[in-house]
C-alpha atoms as a PDB file:
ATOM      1  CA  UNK A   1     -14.747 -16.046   2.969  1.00  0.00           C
ATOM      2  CA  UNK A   2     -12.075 -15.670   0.690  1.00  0.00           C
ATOM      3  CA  UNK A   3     -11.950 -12.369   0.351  1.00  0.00           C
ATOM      4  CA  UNK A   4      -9.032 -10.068   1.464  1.00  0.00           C
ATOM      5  CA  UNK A   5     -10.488  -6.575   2.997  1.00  0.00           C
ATOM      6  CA  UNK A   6      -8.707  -3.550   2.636  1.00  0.00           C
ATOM      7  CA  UNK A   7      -8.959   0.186   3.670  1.00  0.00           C
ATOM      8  CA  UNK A   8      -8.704   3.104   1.122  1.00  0.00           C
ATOM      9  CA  UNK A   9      -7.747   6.257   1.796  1.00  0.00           C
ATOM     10  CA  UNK A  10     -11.240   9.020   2.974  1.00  0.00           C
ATOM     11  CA  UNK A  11     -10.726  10.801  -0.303  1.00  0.00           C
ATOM     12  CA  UNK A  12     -10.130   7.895  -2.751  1.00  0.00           C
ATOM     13  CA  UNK A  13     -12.745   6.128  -0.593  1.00  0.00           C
ATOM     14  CA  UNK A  14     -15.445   9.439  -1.239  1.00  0.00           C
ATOM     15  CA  UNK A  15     -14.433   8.602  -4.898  1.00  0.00           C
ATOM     16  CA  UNK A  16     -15.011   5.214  -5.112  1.00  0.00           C
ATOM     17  CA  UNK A  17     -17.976   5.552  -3.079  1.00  0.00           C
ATOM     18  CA  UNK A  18     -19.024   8.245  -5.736  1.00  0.00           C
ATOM     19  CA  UNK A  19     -18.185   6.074  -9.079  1.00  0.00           C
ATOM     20  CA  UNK A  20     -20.300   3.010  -7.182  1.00  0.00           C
ATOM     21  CA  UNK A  21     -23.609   4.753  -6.035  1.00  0.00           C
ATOM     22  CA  UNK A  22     -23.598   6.535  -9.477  1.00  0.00           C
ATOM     23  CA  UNK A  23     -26.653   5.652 -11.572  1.00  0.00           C
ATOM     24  CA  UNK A  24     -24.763   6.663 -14.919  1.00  0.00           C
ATOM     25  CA  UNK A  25     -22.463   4.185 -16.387  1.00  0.00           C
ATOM     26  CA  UNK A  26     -19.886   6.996 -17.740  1.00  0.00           C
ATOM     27  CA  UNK A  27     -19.049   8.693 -14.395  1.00  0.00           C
ATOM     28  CA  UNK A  28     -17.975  12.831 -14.993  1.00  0.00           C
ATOM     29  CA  UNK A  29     -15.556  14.769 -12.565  1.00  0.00           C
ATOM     30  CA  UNK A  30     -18.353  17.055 -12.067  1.00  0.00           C
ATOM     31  CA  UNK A  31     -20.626  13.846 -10.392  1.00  0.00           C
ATOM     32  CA  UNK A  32     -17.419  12.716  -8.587  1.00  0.00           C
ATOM     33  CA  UNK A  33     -17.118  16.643  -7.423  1.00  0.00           C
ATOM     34  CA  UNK A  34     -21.018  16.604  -6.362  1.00  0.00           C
ATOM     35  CA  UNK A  35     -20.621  13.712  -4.267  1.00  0.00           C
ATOM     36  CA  UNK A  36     -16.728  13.386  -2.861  1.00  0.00           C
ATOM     37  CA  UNK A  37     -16.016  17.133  -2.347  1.00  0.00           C
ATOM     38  CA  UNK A  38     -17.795  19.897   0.086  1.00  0.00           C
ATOM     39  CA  UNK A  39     -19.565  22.550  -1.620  1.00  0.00           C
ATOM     40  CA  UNK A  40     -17.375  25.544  -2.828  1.00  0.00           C
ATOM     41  CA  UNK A  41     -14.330  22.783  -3.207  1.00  0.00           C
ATOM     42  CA  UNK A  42     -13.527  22.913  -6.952  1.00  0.00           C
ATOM     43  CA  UNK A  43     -10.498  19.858  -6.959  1.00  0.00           C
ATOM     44  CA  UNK A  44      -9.267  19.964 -10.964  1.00  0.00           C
ATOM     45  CA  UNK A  45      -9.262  16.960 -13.492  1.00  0.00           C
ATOM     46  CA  UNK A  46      -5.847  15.752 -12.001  1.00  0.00           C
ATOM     47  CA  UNK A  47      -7.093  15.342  -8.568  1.00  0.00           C
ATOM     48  CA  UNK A  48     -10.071  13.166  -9.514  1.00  0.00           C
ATOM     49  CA  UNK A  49      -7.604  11.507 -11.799  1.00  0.00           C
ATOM     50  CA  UNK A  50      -4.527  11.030  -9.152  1.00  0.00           C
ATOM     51  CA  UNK A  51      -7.392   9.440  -7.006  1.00  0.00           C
ATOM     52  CA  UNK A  52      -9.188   7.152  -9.114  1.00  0.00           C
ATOM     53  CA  UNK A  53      -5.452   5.744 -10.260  1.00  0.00           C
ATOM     54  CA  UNK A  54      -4.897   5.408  -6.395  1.00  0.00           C
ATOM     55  CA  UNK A  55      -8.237   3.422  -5.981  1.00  0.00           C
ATOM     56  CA  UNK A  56      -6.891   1.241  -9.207  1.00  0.00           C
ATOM     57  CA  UNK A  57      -3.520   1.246  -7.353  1.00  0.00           C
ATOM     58  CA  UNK A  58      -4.872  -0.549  -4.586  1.00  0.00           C
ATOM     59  CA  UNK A  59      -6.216  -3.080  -5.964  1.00  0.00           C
ATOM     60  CA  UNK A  60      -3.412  -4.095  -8.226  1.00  0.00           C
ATOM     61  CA  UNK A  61      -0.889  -3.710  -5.328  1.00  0.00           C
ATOM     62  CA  UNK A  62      -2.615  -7.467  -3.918  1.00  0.00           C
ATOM     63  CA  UNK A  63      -2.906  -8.661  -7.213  1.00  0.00           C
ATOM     64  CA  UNK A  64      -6.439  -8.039  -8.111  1.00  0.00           C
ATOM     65  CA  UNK A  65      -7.578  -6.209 -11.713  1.00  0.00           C
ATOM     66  CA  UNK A  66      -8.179  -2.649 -12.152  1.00  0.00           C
ATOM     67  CA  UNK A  67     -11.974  -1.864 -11.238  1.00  0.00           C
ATOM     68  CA  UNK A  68     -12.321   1.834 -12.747  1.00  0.00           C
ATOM     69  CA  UNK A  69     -11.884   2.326 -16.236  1.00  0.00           C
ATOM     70  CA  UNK A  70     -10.379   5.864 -17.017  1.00  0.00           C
ATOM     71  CA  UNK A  71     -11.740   6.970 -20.539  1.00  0.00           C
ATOM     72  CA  UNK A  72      -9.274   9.640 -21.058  1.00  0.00           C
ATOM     73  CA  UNK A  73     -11.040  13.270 -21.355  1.00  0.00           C
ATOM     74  CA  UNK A  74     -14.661  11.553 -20.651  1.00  0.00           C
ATOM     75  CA  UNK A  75     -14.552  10.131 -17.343  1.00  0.00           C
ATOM     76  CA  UNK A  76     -14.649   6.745 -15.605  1.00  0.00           C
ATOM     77  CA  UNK A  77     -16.383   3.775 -15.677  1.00  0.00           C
ATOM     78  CA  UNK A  78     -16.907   0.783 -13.451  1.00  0.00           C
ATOM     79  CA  UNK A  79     -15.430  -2.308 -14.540  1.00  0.00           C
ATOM     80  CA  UNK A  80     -17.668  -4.898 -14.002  1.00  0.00           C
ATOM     81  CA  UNK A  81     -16.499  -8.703 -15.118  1.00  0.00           C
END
């Protein structure tokens, strides 16, 4: 109760899905590649970028914070309050 639910996106779902289940708190493209992309797909920095600011996107958009922190050149961590 109280809580608004929302669909993402499949591949900024796979993502998301990807920085959650992740046992490492910094999360690397090449984790996010393992585990949101089909073998042989190679998607470059940008992609996983572009999707992990549409994941943050969504969540602004109704007004709730940012829950991946981008830690420019390293990778992304989940921001947990």
């Amino acid at each position: 109760e109280g809580f608004e639910t929302f669909k993402l996106a499949p591949r900024p779902a796979l993502v998301f899905a990807a920085i959650l289940n992740s046992r490492c708190s910094l999360v690397t493209d090449d984790i996010i590649r393992e585990k949101a992309w089909d073998m042989g797909e190679y998607p470059s920095h940008d992609t996983i970028y572009g999707n992990v600011k549409r994941i943050n996107r969504a969540f602004t958009q109704r007004g709730l914070p940012e829950v991946i922190r981008i830690l420019k050149e390293t990778g992304y961590e989940l921001i947990r309050n």
